[in-house]
Protein backbone atom coordinates (compact mmCIF):
# COMPACT_ATOMS: atom_id res chain seq x y z
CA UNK A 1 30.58 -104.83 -9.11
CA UNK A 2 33.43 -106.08 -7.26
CA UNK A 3 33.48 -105.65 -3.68
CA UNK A 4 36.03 -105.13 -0.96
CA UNK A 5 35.91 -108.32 1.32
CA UNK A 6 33.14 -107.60 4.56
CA UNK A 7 35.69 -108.17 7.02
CA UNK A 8 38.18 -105.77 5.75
CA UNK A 9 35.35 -103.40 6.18
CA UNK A 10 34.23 -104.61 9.66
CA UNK A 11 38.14 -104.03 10.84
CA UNK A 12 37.77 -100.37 9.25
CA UNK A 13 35.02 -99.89 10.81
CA UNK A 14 35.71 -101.18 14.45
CA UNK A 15 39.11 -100.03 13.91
CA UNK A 16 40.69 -103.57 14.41
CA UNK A 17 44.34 -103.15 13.40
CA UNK A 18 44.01 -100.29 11.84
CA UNK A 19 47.85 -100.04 10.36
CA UNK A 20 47.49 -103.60 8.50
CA UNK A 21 43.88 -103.00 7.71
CA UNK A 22 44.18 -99.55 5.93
CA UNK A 23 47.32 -100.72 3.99
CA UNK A 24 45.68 -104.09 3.12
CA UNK A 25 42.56 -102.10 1.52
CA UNK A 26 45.07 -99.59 -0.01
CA UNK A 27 46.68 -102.74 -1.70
CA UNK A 28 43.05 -104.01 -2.62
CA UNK A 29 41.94 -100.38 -4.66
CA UNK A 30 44.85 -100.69 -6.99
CA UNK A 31 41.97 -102.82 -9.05
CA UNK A 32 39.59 -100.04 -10.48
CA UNK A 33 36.37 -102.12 -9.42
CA UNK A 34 37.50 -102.25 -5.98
CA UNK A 35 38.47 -98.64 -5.48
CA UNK A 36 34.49 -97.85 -7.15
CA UNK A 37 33.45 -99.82 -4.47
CA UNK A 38 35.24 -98.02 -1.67
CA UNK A 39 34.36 -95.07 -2.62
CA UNK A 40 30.60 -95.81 -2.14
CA UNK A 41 31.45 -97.11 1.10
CA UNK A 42 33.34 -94.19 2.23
CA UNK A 43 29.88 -92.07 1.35
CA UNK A 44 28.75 -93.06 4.40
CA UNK A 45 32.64 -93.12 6.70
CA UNK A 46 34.60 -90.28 5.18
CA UNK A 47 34.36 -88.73 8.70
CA UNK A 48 35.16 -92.19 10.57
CA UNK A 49 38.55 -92.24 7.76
CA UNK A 50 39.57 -88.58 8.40
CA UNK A 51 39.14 -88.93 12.06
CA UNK A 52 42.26 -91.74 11.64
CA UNK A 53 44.63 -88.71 10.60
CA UNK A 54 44.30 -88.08 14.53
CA UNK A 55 44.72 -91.95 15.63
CA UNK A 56 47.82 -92.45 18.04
CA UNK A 57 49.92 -94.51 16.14
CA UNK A 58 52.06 -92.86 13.51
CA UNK A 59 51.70 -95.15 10.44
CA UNK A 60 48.20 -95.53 10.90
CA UNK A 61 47.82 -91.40 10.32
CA UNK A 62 50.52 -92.37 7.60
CA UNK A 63 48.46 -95.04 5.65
CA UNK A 64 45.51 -92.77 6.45
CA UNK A 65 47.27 -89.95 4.34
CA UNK A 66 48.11 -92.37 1.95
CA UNK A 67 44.87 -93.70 1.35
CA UNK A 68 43.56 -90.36 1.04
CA UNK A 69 45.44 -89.21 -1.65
CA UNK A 70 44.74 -92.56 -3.09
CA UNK A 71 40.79 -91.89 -2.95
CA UNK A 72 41.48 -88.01 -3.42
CA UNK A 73 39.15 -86.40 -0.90
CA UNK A 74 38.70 -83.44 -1.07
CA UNK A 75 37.09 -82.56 1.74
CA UNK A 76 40.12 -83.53 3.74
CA UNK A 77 42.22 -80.66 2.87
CA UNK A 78 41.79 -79.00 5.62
CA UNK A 79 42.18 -81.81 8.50
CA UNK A 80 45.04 -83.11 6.59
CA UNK A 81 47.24 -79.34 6.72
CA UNK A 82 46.47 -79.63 10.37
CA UNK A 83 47.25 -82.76 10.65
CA UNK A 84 50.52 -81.35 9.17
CA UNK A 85 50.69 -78.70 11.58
CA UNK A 86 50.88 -81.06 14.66
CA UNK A 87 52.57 -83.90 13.56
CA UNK A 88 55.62 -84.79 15.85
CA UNK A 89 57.13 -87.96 13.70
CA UNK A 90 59.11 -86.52 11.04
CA UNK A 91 58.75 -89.75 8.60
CA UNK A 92 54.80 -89.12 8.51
CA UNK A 93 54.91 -85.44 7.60
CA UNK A 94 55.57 -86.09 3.62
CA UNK A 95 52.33 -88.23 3.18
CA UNK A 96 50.49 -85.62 4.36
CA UNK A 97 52.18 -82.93 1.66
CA UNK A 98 51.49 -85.97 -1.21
CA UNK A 99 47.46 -86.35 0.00
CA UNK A 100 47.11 -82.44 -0.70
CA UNK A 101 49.33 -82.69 -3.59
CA UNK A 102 46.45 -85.03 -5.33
CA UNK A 103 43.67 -82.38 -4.12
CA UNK A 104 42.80 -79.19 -4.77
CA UNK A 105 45.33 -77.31 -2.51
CA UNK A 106 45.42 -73.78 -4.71
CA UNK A 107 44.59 -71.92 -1.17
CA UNK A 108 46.30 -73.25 0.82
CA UNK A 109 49.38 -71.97 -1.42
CA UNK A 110 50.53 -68.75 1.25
CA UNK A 111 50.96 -71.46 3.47
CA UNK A 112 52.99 -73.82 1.72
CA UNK A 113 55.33 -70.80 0.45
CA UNK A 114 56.15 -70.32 4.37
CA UNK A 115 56.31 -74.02 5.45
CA UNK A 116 59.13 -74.58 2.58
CA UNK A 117 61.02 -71.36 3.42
CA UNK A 118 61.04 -72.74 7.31
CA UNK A 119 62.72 -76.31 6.14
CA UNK A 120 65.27 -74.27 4.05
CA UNK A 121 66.53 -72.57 7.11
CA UNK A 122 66.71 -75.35 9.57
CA UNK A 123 70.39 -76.11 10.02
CA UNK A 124 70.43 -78.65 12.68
CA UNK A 125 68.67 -81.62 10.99
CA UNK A 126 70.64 -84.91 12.63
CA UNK A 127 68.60 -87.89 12.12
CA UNK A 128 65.33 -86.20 10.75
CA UNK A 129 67.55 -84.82 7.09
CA UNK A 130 66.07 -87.59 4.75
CA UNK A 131 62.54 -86.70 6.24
CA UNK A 132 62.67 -82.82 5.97
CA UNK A 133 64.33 -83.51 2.51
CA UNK A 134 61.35 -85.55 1.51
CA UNK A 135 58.99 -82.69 2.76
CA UNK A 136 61.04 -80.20 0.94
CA UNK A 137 60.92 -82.20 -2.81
CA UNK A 138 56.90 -82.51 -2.34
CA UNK A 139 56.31 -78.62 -1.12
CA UNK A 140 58.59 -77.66 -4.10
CA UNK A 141 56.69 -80.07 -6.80
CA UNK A 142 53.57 -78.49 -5.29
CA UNK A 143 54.37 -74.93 -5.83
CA UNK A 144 55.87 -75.55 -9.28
CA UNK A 145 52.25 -77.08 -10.71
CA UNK A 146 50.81 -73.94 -10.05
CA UNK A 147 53.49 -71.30 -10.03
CA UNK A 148 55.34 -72.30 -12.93
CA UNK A 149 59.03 -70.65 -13.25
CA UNK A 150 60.87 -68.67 -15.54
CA UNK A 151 61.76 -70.70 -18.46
CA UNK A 152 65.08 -70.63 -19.45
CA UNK A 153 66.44 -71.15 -22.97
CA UNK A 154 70.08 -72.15 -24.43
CA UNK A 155 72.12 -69.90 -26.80
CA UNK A 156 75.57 -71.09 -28.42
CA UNK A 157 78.49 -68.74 -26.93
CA UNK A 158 82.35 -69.25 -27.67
CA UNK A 159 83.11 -71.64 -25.37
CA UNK A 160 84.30 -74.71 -26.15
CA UNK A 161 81.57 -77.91 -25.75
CA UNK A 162 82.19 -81.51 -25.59
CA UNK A 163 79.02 -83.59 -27.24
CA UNK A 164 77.92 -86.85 -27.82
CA UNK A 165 75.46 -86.92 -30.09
CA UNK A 166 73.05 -90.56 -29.78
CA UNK A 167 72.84 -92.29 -33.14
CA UNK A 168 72.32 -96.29 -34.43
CA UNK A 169 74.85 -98.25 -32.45
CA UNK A 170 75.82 -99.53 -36.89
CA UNK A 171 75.51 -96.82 -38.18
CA UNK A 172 76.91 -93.93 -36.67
CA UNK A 173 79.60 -93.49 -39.65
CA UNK A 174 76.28 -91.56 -41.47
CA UNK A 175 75.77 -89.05 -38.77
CA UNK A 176 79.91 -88.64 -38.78
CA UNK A 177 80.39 -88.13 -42.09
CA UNK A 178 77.01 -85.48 -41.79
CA UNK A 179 78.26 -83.44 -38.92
CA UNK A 180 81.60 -83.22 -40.94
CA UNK A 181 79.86 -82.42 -43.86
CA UNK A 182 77.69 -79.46 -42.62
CA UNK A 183 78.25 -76.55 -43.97
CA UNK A 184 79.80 -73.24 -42.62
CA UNK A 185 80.31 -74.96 -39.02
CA UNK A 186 82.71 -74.17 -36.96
CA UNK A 187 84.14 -78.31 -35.44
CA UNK A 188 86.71 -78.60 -33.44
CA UNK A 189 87.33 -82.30 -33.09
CA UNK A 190 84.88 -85.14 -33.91
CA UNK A 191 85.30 -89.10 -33.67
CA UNK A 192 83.01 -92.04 -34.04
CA UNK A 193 82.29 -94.19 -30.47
CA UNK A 194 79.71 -97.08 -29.65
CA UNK A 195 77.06 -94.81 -28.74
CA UNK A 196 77.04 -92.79 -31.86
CA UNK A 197 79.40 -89.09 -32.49
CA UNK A 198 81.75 -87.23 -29.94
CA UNK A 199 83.01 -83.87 -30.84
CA UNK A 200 84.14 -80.45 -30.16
CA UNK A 201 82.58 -77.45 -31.19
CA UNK A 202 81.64 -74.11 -30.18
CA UNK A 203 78.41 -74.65 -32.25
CA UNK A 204 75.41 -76.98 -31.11
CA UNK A 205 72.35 -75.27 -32.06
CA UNK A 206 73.32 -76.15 -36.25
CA UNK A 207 73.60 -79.51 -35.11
CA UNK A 208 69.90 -79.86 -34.95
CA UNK A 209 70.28 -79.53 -38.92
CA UNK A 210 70.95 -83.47 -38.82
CA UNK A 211 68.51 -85.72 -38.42
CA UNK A 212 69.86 -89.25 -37.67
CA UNK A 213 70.73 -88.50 -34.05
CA UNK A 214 68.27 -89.62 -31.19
CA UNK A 215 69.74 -87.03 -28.57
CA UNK A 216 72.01 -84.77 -28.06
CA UNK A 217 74.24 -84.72 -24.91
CA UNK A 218 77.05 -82.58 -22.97
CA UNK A 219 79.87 -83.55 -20.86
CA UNK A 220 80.49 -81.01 -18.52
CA UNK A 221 84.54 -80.34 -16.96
CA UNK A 222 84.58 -81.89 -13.65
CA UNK A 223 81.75 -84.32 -13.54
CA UNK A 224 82.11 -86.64 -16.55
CA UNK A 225 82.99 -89.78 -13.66
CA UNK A 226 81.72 -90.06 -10.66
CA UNK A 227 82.03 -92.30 -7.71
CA UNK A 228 78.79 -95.06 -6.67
CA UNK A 229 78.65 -92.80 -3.82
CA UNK A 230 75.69 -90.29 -3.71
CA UNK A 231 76.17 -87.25 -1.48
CA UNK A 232 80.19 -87.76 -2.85
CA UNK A 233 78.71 -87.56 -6.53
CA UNK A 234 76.45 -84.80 -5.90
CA UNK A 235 79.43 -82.84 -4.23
CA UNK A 236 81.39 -83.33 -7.17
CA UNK A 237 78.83 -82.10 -9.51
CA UNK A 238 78.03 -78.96 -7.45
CA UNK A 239 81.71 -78.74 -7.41
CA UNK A 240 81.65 -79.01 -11.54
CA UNK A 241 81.49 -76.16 -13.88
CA UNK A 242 77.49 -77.17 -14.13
CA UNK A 243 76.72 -74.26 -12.35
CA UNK A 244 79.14 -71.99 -14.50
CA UNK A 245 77.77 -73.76 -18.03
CA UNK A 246 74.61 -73.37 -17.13
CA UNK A 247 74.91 -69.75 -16.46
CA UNK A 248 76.88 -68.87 -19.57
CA UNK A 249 74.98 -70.15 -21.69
CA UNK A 250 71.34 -69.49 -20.53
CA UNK A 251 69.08 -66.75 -20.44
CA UNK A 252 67.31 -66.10 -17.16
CA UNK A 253 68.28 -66.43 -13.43
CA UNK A 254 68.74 -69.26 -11.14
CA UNK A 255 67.61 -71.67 -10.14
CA UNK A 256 67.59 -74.11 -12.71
CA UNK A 257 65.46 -77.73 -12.27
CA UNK A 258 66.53 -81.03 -12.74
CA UNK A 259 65.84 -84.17 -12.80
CA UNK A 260 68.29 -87.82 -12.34
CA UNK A 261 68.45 -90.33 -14.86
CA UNK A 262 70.25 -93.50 -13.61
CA UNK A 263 71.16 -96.14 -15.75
CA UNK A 264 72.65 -98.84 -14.29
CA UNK A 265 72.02 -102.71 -13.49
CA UNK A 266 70.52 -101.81 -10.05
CA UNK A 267 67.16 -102.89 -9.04
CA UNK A 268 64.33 -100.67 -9.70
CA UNK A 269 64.40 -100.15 -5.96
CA UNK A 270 67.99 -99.42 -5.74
CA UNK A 271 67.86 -96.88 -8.69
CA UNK A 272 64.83 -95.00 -7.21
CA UNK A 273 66.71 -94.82 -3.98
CA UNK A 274 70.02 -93.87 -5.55
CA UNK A 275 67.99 -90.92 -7.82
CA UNK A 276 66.14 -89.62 -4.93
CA UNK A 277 69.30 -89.34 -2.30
CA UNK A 278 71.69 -87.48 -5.24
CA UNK A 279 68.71 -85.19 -5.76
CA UNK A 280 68.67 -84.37 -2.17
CA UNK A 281 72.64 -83.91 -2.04
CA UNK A 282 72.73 -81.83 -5.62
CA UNK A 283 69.81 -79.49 -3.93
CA UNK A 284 71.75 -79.32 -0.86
CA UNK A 285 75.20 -78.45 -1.78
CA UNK A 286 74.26 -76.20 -4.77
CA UNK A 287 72.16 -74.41 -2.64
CA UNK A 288 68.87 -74.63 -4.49
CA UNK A 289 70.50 -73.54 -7.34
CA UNK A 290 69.61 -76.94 -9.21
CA UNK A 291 66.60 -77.41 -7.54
CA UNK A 292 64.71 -81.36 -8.25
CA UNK A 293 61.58 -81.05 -9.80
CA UNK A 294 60.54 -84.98 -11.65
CA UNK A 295 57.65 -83.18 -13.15
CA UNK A 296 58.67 -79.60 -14.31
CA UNK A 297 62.78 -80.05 -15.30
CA UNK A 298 64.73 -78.14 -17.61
CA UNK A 299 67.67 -80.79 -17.24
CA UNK A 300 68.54 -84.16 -16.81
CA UNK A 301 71.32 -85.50 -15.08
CA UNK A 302 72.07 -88.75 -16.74
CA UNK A 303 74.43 -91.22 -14.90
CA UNK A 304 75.19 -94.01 -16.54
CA UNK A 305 77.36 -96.94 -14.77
CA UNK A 306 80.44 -98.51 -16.05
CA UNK A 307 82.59 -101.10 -15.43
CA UNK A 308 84.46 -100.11 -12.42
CA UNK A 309 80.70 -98.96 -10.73
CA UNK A 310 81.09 -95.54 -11.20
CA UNK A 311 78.90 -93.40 -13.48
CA UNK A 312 79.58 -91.71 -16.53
CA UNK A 313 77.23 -88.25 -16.28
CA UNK A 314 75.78 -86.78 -19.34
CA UNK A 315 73.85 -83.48 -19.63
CA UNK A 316 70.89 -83.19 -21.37
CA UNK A 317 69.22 -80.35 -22.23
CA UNK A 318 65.56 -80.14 -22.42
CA UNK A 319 66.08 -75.65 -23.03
CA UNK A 320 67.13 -76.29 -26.24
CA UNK A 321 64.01 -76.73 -28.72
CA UNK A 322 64.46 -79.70 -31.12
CA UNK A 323 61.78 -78.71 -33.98
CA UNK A 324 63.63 -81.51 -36.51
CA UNK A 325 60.06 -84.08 -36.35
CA UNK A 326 57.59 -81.27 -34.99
CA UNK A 327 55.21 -82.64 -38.14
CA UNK A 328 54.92 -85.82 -36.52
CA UNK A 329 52.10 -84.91 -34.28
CA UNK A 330 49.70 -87.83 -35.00
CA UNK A 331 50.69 -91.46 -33.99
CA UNK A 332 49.79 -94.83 -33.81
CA UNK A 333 51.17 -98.37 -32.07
CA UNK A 334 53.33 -99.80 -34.87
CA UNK A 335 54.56 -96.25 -35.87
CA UNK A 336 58.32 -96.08 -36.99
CA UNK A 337 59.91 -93.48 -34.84
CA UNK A 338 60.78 -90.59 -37.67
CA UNK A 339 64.50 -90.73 -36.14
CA UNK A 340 64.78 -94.20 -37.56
CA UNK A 341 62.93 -93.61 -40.69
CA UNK A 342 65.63 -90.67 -41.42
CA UNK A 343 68.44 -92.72 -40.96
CA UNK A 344 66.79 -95.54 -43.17
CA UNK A 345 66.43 -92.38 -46.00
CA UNK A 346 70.12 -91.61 -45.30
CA UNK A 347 71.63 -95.05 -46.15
CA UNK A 348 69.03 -95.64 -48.98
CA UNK A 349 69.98 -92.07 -50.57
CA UNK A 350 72.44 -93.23 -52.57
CA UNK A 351 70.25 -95.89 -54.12
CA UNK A 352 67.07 -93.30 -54.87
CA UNK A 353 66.10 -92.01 -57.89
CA UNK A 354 65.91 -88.01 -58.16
CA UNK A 355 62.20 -87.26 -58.99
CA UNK A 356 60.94 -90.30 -58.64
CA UNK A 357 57.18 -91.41 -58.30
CA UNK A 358 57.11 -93.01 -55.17
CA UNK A 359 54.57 -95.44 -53.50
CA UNK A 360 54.43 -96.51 -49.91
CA UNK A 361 51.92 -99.81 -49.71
CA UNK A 362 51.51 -99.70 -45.54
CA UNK A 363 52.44 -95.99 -45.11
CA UNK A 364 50.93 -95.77 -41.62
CA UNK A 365 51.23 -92.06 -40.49
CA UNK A 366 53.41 -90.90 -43.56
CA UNK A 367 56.45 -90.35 -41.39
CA UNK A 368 58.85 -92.93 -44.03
CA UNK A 369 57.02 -90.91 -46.89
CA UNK A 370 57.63 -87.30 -45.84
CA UNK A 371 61.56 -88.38 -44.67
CA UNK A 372 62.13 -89.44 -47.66
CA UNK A 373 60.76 -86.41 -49.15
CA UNK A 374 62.80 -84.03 -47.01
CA UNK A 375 66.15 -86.15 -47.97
CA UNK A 376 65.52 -86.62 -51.99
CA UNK A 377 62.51 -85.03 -53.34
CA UNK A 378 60.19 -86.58 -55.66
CA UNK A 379 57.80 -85.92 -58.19
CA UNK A 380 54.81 -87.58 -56.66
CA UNK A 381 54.01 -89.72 -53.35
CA UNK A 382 51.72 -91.95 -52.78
CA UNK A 383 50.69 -93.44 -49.49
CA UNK A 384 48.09 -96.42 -48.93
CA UNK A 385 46.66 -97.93 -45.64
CA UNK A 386 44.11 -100.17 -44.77
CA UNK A 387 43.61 -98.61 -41.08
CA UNK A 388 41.21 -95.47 -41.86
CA UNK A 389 42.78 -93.60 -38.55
CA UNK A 390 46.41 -93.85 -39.84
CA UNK A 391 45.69 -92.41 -43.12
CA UNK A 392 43.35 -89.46 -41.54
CA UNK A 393 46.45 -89.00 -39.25
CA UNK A 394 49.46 -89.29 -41.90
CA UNK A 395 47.28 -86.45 -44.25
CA UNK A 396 47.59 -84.27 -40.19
CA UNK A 397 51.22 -84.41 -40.42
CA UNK A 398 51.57 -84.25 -44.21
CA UNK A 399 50.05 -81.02 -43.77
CA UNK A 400 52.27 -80.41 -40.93
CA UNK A 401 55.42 -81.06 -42.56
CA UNK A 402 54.25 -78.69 -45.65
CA UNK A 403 54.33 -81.15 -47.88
CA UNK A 404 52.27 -82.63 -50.94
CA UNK A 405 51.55 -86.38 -50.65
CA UNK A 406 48.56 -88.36 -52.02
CA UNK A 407 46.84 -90.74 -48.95
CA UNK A 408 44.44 -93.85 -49.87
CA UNK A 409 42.34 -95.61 -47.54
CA UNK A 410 42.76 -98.67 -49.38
CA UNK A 411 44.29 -102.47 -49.01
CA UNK A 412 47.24 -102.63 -51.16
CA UNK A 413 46.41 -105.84 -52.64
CA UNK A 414 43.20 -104.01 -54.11
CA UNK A 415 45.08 -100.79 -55.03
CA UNK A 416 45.01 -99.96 -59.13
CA UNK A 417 46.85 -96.65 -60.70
CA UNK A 418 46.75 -95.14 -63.98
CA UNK A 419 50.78 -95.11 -63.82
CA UNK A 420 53.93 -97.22 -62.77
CA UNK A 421 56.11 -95.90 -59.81
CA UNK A 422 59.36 -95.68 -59.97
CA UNK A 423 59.95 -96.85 -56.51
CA UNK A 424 58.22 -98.51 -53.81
CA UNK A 425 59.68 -97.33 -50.32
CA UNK A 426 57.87 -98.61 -47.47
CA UNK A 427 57.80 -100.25 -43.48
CA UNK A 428 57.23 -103.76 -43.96
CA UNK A 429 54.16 -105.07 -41.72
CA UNK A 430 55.52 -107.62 -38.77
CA UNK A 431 54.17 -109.74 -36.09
CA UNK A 432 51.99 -107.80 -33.25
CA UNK A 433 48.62 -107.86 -31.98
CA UNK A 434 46.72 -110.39 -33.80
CA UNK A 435 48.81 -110.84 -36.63
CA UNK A 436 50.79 -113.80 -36.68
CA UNK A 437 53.97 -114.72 -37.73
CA UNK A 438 52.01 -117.10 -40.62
CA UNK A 439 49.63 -113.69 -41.39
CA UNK A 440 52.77 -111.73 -42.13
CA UNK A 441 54.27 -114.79 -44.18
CA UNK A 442 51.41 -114.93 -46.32
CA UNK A 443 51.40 -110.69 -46.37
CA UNK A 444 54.82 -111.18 -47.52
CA UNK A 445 53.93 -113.67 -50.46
CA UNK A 446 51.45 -111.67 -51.65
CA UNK A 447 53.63 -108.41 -51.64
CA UNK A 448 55.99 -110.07 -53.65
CA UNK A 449 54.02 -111.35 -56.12
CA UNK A 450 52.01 -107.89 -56.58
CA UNK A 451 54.39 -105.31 -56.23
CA UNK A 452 56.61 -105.90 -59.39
CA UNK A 453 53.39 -104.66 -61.32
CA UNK A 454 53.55 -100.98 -60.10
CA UNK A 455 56.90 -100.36 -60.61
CA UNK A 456 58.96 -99.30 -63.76
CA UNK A 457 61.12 -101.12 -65.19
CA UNK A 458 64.59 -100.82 -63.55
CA UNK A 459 62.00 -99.51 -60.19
CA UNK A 460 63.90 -99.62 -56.80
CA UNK A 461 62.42 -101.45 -53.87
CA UNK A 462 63.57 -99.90 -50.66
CA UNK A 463 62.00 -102.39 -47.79
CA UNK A 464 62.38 -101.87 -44.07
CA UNK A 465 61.67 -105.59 -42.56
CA UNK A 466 61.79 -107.63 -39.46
CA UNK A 467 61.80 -110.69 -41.13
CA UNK A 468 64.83 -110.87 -43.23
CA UNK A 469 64.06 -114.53 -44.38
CA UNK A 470 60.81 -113.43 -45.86
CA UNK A 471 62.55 -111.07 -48.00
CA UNK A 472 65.53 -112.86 -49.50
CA UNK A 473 63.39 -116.09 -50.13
CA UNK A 474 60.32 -114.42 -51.50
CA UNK A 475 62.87 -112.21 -53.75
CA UNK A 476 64.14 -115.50 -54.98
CA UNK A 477 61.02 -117.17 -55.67
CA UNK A 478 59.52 -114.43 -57.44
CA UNK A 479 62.27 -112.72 -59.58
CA UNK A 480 63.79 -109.85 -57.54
CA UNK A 481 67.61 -108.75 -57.26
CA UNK A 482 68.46 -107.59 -53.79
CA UNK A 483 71.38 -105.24 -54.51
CA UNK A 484 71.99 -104.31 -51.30
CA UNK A 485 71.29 -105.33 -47.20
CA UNK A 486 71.75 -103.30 -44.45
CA UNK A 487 71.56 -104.31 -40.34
CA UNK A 488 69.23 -101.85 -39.37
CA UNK A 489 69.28 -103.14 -35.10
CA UNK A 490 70.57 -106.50 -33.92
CA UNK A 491 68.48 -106.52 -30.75
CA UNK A 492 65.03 -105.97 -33.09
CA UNK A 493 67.07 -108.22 -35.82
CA UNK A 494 65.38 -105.35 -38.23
CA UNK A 495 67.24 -104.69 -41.94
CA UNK A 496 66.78 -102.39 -45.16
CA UNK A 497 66.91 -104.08 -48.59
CA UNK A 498 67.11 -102.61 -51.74
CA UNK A 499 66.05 -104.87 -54.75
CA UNK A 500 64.92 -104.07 -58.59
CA UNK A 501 62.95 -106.67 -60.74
CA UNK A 502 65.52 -108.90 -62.53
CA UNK A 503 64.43 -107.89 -66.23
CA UNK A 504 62.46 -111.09 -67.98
């Protein structure tokens, strides 16, 4: 086993330097062997560490908290609330809260209740607000693990919404012409934009209906743009009718918990920073009524940066319960996201054939199988993979999705049926892992060659592929028509083909 260098452990010991030498070994346990090691040697000076949390300079009982919660002790609950207690320096007083937040701190949660209700009330904060704040977002995270609130859940009333609704930067004309399409809905307005569908309506819930949007997002009156500036973007969003939207269309009481989304060209560091102060301000000026909780939220606030270096903010919604690819339960790596595979269904629709047998060679999970099934139902499906654990999972959300599709745990290039298919509808293998770009080449080759023989005649290939060359100069060489191409994602440089056998 890997061991922590001796003289690291002489300084700890001796108590040389104690504020470099505790955050040098707190660097060093990030590597799994070294933190096993440490924790044998702290068998024997778990007192000698706790007794640190008592050591007269403030970042060394800092880095001692740290490290704590890094090693999660448990016995140092105790020393580490009275270390809480006592401390004078404001900036070390969080680290303690985060140490107990990685233990076992269930008793201790009387206590807690009163310390947050005392940082609630203190008015005169000057230059210690960013350190009670920090205290505050911990003791609240804490509570919420084990006290968890009141959920509250959406309901459509009359009043007007304005939506964006996240779809295939090429493709959003599908989900337009779908929303206008639905039946019996109630739309006010609706136009097409880079990100996907904006509209009007009183109505979201039917919405979820579609199934070629990746999100679904709200502008809310008074805080679609706001300035770079945190605590004057978090006063106009408590100034907003968040509060009011919220309310009206919620069951439940206040508070409600959120959580900040920043997209922007920041550093990491920058963002983080950013997130964290417009937390603090939304908290603040709502008066808990949007409270910040990263790990229990109901909301996000997304703010996404534009030209000028303000931010756009979106709403989203995590109260409303999207049930559209509930089926999809089982997963693995190089699993299509069902999203996707529905909007592949959607622009291959008009090119299916009603009632059609339909085989999917490297059906992975199922989720392009039971899409398509949900979109144009067949007679029969068939699914084949080589990987035994995809198939076992694709018959879990077959079963799932309440549908009826034959699985094989079988190579393709092996497979034999009694019939022909009438279509062959399927996720073309790519590059990733240990398959190379010459593997899938070859793959390709021998797809081309095979497939034609399962098929009717007049069959319909429907291909999703990242390697557009493959397709149109394997079609060529072995006797396919490509009737259509679609652009599926420029960035992933992905497309759908549809092709038939040209007739001998």
């Amino acid at each position: 086993m890997e061991k922590i260098s001796q003289s690291l452990l002489e300084q700890f010991i001796n108590k040389q330097d104690l504020r470099a030498t505790l955050s040098e070994i707190r660097s060093e346990i990030k590597k799994t062997e070294l933190k096993q090691s440490f924790a044998l040697f702290l068998e024997i000076y778990k007192e000698l560490l706790l007794s640190f949390l008592k050591e007269e300079d403030a970042k060394v009982r800092k880095n001692t908290a740290l490290l704590i919660k890094d090693m999660q002790i448990e016995e140092a609950l105790d020393p580490l609330y009275e270390a809480y207690i006592n401390e004078t320096q404001q900036f070390v007083k969080a680290s303690y809260l985060e140490a107990m937040e990685a233990l076992s701190y269930e008793s201790f949660l009387p206590k807690l209740k009163l310390e947050l209700d005392s940082l609630l009330n203190l008015t005169n904060l000057d230059t210690n607000k960013k350190h009670v704040q920090d205290q505050i977002r911990v003791l609240t995270n804490m509570l919420l693990k084990l006290e968890s609130p009141q959920p509250h859940f959406y309901y459509d009333n009359q009043n007007e919404k304005d939506v964006i609704l996240i779809a295939n930067r090429l493709h959003g004309d599908i989900l337009l012409k779908q929303v206008q399409e639905l039946e019996n809905y109630s739309l006010q307005d609706s136009s097409l934009i880079n990100q996907g569908v904006r509209l009007k309506t009183k109505e979201v819930l039917p919405l979820y209906q579609l199934r070629t949007f990746t999100e679904l997002l709200f502008f809310v009156e008074g805080m679609k743009i706001v300035p770079n500036d945190p605590e004057k973007a978090a006063r106009q969003i408590a100034d907003s009718s968040l509060l009011d939207f919220l309310r009206e269309s919620h069951s439940g009481a206040e508070p409600f918990y959120f959580r900040v989304e920043v997209k922007s060209k920041m550093e990491l560091s920058k963002k983080s920073q950013f997130a964290k102060k417009i937390s603090a301000y939304v908290e603040s000026f709502t008066q808990r009524k949007l409270i910040n909780s990263p790990g229990n939220y109901e909301i996000e606030l997304r703010f996404i940066e534009n030209q000028d270096g303000k931010f756009h903010v979106c709403l989203k919604l995590y109260t409303i319960m999207d049930q559209r690819f509930s089926y999809r339960k089982q997963v693995i790596p190089v699993s299509i996201k069902p999203v996707n595979a529905a909007l592949l269904v959607a622009i291959a629709e008009p090119y299916m054939i009603k009632d059609a047998r339909v085989l999917d060679p490297f059906c992975g999970v199922g989720t392009m199988l039971i899409e398509r099934q949900i979109c144009v139902k067949g007679n029969t499906a068939y699914g084949i993979d080589l990987l035994e654990d995809a198939i076992l999972k694709a018959r879990a959300n077959t079963e799932e999705a309440g549908q009826i599709i034959h699985f094989i745990n079988r190579d393709f290039f092996d497979f034999q049926h009694e019939y022909l298919f009438d279509e062959i509808f399927t996720n073309m293998p790519f590059a990733i892992g240990r398959k190379t770009e010459e593997d899938i080449e070859f793959l390709y080759d021998k797809f081309f060659q095979k497939a034609k023989f399962h098929v009717t005649e007049r069959g319909r290939f429907i291909l999703y592929t990242h390697n557009k060359e493959y397709v149109t100069f394997m079609a060529k060489k072995y006797g396919y028509q490509i009737i259509a191409s679609f652009e599926i994602m420029k960035k992933e440089e992905t497309y759908l083909f549809i092709l038939e056998v040209i007739p001998s």
